[in-house]
PDB file of N, CA and C in Angstrom:
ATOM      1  N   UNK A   1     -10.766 -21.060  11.400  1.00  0.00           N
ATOM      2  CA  UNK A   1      -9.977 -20.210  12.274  1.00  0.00           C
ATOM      3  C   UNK A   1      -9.565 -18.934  11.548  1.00  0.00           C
ATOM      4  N   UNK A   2      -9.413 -19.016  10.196  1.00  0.00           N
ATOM      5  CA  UNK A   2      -9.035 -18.123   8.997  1.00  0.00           C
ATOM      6  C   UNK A   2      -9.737 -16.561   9.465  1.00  0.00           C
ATOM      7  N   UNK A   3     -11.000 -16.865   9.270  1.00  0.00           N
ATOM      8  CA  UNK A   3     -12.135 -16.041   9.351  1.00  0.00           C
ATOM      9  C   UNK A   3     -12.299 -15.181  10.886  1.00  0.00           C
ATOM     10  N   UNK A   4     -12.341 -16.224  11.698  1.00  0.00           N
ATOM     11  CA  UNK A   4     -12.094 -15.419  12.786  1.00  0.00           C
ATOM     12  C   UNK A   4     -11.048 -14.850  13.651  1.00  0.00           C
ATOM     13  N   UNK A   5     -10.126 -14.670  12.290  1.00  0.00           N
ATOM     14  CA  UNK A   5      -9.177 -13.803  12.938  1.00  0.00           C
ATOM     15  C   UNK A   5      -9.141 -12.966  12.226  1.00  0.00           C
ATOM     16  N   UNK A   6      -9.861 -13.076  11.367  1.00  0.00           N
ATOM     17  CA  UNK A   6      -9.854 -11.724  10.134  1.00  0.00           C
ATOM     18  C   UNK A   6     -10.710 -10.886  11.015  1.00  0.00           C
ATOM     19  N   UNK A   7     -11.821 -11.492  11.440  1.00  0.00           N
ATOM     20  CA  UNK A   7     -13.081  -9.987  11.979  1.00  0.00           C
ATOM     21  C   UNK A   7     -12.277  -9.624  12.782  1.00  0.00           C
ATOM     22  N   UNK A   8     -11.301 -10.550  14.149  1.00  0.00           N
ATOM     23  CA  UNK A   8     -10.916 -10.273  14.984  1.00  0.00           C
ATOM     24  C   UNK A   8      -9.662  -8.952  14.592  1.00  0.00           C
ATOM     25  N   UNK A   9      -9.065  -8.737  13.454  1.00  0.00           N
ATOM     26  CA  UNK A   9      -8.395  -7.820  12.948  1.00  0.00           C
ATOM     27  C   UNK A   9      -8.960  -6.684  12.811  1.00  0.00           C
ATOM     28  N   UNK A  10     -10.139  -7.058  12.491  1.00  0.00           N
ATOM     29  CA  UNK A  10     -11.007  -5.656  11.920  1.00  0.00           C
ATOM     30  C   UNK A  10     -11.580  -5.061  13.030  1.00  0.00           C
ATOM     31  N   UNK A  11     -11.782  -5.726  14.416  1.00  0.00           N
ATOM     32  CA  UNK A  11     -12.126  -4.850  15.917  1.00  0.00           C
ATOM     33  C   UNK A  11     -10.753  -4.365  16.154  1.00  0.00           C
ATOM     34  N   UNK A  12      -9.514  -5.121  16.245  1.00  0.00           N
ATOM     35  CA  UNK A  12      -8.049  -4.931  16.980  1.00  0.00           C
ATOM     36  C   UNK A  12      -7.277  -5.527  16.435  1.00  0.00           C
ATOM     37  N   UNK A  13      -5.715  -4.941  15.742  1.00  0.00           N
ATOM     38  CA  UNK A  13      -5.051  -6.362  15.610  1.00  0.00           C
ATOM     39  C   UNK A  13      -4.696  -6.939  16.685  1.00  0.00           C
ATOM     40  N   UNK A  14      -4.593  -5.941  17.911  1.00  0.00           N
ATOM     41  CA  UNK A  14      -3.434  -6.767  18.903  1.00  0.00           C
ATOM     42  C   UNK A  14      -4.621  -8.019  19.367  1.00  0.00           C
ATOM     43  N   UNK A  15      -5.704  -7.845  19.193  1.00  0.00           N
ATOM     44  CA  UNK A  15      -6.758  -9.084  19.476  1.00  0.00           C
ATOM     45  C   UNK A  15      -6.473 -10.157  18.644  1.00  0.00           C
ATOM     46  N   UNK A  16      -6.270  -9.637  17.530  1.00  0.00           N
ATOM     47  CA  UNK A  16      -6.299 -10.900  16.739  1.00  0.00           C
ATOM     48  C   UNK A  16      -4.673 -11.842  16.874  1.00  0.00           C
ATOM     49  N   UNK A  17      -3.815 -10.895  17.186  1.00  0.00           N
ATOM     50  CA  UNK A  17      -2.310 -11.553  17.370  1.00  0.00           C
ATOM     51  C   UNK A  17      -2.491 -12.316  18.352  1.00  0.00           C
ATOM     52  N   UNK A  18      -3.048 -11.583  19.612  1.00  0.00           N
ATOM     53  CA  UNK A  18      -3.194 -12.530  20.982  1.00  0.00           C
ATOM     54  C   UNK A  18      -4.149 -13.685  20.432  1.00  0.00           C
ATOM     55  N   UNK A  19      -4.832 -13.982  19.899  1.00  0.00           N
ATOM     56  CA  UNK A  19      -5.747 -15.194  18.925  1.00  0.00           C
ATOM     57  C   UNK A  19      -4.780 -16.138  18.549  1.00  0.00           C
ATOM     58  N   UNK A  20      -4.085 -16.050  17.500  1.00  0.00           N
ATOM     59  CA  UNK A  20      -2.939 -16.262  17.164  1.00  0.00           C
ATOM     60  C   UNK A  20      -2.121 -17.013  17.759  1.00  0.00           C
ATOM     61  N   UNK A  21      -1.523 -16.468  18.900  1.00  0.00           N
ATOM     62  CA  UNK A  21      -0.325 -16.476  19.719  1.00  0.00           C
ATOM     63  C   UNK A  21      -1.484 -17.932  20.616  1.00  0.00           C
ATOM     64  N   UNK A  22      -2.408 -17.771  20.800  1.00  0.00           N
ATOM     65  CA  UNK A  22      -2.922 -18.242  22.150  1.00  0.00           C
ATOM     66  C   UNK A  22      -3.492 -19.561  21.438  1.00  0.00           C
ATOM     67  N   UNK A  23      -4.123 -19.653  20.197  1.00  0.00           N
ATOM     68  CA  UNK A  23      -4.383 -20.846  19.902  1.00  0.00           C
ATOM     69  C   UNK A  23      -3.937 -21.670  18.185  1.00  0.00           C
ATOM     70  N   UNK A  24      -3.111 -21.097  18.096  1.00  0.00           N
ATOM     71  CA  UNK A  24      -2.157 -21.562  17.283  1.00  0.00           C
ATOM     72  C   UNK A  24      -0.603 -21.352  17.250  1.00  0.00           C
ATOM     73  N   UNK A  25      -0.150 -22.262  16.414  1.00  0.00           N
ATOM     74  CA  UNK A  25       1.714 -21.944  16.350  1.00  0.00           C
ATOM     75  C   UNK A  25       2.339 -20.882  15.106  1.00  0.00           C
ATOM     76  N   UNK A  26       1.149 -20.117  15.097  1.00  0.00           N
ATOM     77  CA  UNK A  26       2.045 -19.299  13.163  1.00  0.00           C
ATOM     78  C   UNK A  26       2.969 -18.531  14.116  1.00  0.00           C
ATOM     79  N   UNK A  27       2.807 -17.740  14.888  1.00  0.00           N
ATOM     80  CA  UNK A  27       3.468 -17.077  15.431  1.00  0.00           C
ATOM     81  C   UNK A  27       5.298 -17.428  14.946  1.00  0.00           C
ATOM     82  N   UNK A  28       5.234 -18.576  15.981  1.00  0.00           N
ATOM     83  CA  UNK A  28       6.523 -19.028  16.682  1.00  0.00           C
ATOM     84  C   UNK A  28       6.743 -19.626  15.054  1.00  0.00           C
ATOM     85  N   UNK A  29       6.219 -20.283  14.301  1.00  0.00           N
ATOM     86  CA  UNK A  29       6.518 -20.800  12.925  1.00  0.00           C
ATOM     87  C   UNK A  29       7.228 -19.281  12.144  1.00  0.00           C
ATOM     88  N   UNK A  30       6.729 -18.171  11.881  1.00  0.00           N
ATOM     89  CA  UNK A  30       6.773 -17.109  11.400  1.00  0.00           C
ATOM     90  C   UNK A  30       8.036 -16.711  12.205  1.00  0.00           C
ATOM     91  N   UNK A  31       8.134 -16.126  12.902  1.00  0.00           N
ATOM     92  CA  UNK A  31       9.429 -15.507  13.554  1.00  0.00           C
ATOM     93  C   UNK A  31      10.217 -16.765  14.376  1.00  0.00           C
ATOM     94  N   UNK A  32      11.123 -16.197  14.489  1.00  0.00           N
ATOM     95  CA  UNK A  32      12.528 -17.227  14.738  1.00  0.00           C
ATOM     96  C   UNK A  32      12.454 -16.871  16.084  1.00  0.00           C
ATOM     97  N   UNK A  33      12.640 -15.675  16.698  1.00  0.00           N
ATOM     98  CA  UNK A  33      12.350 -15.421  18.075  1.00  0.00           C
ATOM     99  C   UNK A  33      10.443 -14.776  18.873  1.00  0.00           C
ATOM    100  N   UNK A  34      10.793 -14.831  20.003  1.00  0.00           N
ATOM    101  CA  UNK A  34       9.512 -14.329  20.756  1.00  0.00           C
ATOM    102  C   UNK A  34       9.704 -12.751  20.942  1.00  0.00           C
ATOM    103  N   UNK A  35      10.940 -12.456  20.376  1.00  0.00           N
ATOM    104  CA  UNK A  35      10.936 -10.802  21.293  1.00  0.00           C
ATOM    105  C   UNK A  35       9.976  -9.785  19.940  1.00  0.00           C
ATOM    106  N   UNK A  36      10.346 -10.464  18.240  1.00  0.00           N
ATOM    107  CA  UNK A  36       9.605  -9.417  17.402  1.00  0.00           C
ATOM    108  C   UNK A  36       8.351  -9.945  17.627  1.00  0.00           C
ATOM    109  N   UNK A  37       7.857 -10.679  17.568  1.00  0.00           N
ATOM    110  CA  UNK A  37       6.583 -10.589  17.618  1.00  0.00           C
ATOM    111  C   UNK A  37       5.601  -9.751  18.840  1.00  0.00           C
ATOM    112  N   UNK A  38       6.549 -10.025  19.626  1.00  0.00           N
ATOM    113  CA  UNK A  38       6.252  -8.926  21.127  1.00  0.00           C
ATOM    114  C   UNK A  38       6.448  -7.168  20.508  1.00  0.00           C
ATOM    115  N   UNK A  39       7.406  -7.132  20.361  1.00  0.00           N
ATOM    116  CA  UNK A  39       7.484  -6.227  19.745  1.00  0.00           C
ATOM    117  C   UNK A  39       6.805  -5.149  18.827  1.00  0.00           C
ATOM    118  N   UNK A  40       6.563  -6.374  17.766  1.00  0.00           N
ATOM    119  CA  UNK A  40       5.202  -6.003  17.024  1.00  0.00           C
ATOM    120  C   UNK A  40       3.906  -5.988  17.222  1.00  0.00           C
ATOM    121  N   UNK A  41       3.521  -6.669  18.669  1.00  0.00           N
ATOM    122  CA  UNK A  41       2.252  -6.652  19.066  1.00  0.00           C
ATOM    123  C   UNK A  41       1.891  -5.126  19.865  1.00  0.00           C
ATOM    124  N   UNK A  42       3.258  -4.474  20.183  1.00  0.00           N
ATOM    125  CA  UNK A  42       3.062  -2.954  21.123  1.00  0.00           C
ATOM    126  C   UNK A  42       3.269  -2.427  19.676  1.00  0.00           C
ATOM    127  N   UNK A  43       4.435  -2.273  19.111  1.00  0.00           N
ATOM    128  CA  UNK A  43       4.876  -1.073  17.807  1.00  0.00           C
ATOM    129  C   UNK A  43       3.601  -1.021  16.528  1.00  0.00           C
ATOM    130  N   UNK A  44       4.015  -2.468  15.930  1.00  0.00           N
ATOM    131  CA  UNK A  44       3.533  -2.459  14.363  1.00  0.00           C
ATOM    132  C   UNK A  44       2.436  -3.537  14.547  1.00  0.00           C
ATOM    133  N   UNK A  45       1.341  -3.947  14.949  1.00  0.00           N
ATOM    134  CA  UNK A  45       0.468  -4.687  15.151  1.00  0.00           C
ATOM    135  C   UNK A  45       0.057  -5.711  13.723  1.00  0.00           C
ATOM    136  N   UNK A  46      -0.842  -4.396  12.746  1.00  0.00           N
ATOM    137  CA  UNK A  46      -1.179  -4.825  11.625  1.00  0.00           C
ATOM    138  C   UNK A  46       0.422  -5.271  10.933  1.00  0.00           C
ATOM    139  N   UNK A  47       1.462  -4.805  10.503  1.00  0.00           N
ATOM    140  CA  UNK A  47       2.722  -5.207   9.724  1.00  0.00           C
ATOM    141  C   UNK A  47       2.673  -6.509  10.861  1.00  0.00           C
ATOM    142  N   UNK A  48       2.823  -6.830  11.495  1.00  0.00           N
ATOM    143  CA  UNK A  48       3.286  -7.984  12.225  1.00  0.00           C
ATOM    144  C   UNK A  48       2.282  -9.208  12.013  1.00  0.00           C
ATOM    145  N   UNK A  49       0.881  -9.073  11.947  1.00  0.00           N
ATOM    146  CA  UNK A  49      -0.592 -10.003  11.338  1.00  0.00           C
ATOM    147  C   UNK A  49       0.002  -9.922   9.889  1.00  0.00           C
ATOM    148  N   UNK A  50       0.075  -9.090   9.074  1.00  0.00           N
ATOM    149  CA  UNK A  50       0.365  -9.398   7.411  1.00  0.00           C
ATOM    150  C   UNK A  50       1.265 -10.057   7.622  1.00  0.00           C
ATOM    151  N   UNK A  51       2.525 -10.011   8.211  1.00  0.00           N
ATOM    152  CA  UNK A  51       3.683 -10.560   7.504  1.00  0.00           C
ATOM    153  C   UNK A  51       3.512 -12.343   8.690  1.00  0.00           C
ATOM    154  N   UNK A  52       2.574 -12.234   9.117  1.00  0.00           N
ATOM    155  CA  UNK A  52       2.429 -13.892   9.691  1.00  0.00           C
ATOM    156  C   UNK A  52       1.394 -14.587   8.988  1.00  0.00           C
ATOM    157  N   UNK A  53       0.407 -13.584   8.701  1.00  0.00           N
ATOM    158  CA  UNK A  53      -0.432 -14.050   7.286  1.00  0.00           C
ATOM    159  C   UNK A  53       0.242 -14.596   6.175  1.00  0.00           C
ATOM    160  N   UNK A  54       0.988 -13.575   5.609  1.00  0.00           N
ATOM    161  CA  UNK A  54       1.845 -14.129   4.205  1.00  0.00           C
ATOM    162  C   UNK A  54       2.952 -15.145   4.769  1.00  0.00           C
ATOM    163  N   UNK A  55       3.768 -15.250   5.647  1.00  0.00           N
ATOM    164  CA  UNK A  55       4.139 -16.683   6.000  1.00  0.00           C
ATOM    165  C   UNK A  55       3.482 -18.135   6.137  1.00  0.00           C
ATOM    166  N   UNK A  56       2.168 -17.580   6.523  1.00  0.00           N
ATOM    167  CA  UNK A  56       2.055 -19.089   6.339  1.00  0.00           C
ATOM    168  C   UNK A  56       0.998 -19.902   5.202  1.00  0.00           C
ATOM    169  N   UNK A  57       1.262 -18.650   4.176  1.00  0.00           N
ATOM    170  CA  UNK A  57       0.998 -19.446   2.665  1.00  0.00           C
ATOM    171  C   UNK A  57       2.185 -19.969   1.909  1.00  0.00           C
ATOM    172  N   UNK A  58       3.394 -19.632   2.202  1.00  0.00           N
ATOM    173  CA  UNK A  58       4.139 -20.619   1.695  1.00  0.00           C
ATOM    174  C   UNK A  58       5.336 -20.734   2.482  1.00  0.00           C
ATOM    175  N   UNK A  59       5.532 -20.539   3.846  1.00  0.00           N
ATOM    176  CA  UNK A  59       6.585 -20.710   4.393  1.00  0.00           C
ATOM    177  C   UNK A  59       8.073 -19.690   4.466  1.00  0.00           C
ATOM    178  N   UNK A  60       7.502 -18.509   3.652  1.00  0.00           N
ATOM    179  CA  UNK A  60       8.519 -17.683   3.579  1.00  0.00           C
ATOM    180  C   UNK A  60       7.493 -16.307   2.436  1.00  0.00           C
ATOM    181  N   UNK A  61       7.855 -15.347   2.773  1.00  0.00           N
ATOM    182  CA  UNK A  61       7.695 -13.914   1.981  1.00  0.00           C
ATOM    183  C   UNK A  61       8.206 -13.945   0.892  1.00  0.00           C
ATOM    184  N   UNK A  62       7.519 -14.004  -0.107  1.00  0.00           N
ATOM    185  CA  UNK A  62       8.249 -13.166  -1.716  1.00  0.00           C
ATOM    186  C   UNK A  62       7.226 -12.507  -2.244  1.00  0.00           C
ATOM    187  N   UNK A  63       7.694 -11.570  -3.181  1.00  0.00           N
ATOM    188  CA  UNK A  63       6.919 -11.341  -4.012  1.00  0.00           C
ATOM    189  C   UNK A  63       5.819 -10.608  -3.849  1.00  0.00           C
ATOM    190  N   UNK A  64       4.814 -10.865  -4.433  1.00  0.00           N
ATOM    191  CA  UNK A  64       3.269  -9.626  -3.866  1.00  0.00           C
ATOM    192  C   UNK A  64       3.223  -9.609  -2.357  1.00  0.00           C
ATOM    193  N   UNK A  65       3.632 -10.636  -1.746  1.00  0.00           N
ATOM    194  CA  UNK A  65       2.968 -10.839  -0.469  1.00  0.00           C
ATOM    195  C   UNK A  65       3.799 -10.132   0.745  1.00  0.00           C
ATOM    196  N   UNK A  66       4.946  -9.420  -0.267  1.00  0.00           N
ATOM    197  CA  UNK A  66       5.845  -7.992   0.704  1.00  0.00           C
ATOM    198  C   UNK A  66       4.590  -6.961   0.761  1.00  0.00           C
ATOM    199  N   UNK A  67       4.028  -6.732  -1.183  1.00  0.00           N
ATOM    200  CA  UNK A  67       2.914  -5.529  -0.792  1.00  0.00           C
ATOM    201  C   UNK A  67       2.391  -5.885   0.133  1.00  0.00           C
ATOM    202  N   UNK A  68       1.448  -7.054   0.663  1.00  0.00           N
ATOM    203  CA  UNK A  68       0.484  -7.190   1.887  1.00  0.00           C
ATOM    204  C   UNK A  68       1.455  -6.458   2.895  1.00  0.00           C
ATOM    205  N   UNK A  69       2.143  -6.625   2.908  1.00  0.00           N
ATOM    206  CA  UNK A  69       2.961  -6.581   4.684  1.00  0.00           C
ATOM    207  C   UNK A  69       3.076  -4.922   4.862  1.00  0.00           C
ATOM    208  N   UNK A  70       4.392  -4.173   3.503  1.00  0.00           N
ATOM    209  CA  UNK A  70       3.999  -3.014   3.262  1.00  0.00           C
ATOM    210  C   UNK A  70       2.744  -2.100   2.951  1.00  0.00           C
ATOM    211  N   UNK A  71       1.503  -2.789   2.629  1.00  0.00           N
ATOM    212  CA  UNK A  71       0.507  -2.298   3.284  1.00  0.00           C
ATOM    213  C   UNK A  71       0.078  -2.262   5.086  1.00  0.00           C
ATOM    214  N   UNK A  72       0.462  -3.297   5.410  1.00  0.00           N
ATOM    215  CA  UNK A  72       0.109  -3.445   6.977  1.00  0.00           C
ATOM    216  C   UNK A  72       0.961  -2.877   7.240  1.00  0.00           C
ATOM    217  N   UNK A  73       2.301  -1.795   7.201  1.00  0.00           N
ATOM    218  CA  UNK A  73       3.067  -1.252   7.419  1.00  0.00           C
ATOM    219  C   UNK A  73       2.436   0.317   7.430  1.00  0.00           C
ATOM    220  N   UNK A  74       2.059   0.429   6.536  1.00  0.00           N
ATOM    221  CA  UNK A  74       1.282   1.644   6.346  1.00  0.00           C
ATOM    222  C   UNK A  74      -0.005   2.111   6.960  1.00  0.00           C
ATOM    223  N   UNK A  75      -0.886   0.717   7.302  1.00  0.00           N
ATOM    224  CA  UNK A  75      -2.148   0.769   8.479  1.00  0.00           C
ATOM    225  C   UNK A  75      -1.343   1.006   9.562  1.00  0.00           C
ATOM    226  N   UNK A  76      -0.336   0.713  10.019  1.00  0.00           N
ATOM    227  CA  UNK A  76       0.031   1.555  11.060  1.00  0.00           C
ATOM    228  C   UNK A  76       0.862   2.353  11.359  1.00  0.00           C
ATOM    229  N   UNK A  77       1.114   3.224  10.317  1.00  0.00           N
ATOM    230  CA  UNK A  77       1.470   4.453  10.072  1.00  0.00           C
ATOM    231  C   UNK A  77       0.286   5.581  10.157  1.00  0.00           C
ATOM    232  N   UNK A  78      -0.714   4.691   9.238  1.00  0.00           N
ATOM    233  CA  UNK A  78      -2.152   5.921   9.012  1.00  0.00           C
ATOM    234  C   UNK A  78      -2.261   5.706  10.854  1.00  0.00           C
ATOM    235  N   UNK A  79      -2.558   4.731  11.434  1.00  0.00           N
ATOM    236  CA  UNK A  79      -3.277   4.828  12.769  1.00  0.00           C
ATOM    237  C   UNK A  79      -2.485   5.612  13.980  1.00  0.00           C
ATOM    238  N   UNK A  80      -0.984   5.929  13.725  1.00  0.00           N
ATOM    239  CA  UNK A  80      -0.334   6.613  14.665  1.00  0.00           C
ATOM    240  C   UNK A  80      -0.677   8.124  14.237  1.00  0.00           C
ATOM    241  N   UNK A  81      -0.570   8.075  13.200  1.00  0.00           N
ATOM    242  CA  UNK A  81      -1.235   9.802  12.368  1.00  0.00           C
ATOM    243  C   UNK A  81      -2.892  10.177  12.916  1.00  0.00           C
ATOM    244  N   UNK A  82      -3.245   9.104  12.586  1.00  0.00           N
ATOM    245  CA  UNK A  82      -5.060   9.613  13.151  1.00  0.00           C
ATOM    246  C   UNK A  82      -5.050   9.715  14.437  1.00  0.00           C
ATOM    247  N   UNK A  83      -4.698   8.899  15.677  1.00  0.00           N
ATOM    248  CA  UNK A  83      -4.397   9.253  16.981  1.00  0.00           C
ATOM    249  C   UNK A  83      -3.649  10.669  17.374  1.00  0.00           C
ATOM    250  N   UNK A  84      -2.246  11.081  16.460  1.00  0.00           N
ATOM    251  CA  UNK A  84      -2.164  12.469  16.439  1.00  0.00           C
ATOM    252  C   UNK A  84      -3.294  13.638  16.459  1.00  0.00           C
ATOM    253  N   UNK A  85      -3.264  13.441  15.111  1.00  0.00           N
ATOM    254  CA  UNK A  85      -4.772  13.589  15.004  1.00  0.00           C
ATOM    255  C   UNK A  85      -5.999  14.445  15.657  1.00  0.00           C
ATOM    256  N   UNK A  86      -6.060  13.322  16.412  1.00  0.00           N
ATOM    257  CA  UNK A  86      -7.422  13.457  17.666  1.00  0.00           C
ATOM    258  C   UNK A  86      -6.895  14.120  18.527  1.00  0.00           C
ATOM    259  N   UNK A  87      -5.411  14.060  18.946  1.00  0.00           N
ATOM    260  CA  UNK A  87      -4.974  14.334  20.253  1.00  0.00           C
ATOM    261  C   UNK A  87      -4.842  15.509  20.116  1.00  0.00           C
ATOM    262  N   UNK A  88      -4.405  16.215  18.772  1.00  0.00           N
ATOM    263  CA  UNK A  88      -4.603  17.678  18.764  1.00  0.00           C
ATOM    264  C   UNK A  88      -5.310  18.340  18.613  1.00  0.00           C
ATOM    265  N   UNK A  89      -6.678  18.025  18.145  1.00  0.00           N
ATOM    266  CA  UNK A  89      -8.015  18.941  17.657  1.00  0.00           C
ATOM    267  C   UNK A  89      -8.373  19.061  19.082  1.00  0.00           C
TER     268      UNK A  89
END
């Protein structure tokens, strides 16, 4: 299942969250409520896949596995910038 949510990241995250959400429990394991993950599936897509990724290698975030997230924080930073971007050329 690992794997195919990785490619599924690499077409869309919000594909791969709805993956996620639809045939497994990291979701609801990872966040305490349903509204961030909603949330993060419109706002921060990729930050919201890292930081449910790095939850469920050990049940909680420390350590390197903030960089993962603050990288997925930053994929969607670059992707609101490149959509700028386009919209202005």
């Amino acid at each position: 299942m690992g794997c195919l949510v990785l490619l599924l990241a690499f077409i869309s995250p919000r594909l791969a969250l709805f993956a996620l959400w639809l045939f497994t429990n990291l979701l609801s394991r990872a966040f305490d409520s349903w509204l961030v993950p909603l949330i993060g599936f419109f706002v921060l897509p990729w930050t919201t896949l890292a930081y449910a990724g790095m939850w469920s290698s050990s049940n909680h975030v420390t350590g390197f596995e903030w960089l993962i997230v603050i990288f997925g924080f930053f994929l969607d930073l670059a992707s609101y910038s490149r959509g700028r971007a386009y919209r202005d050329a």
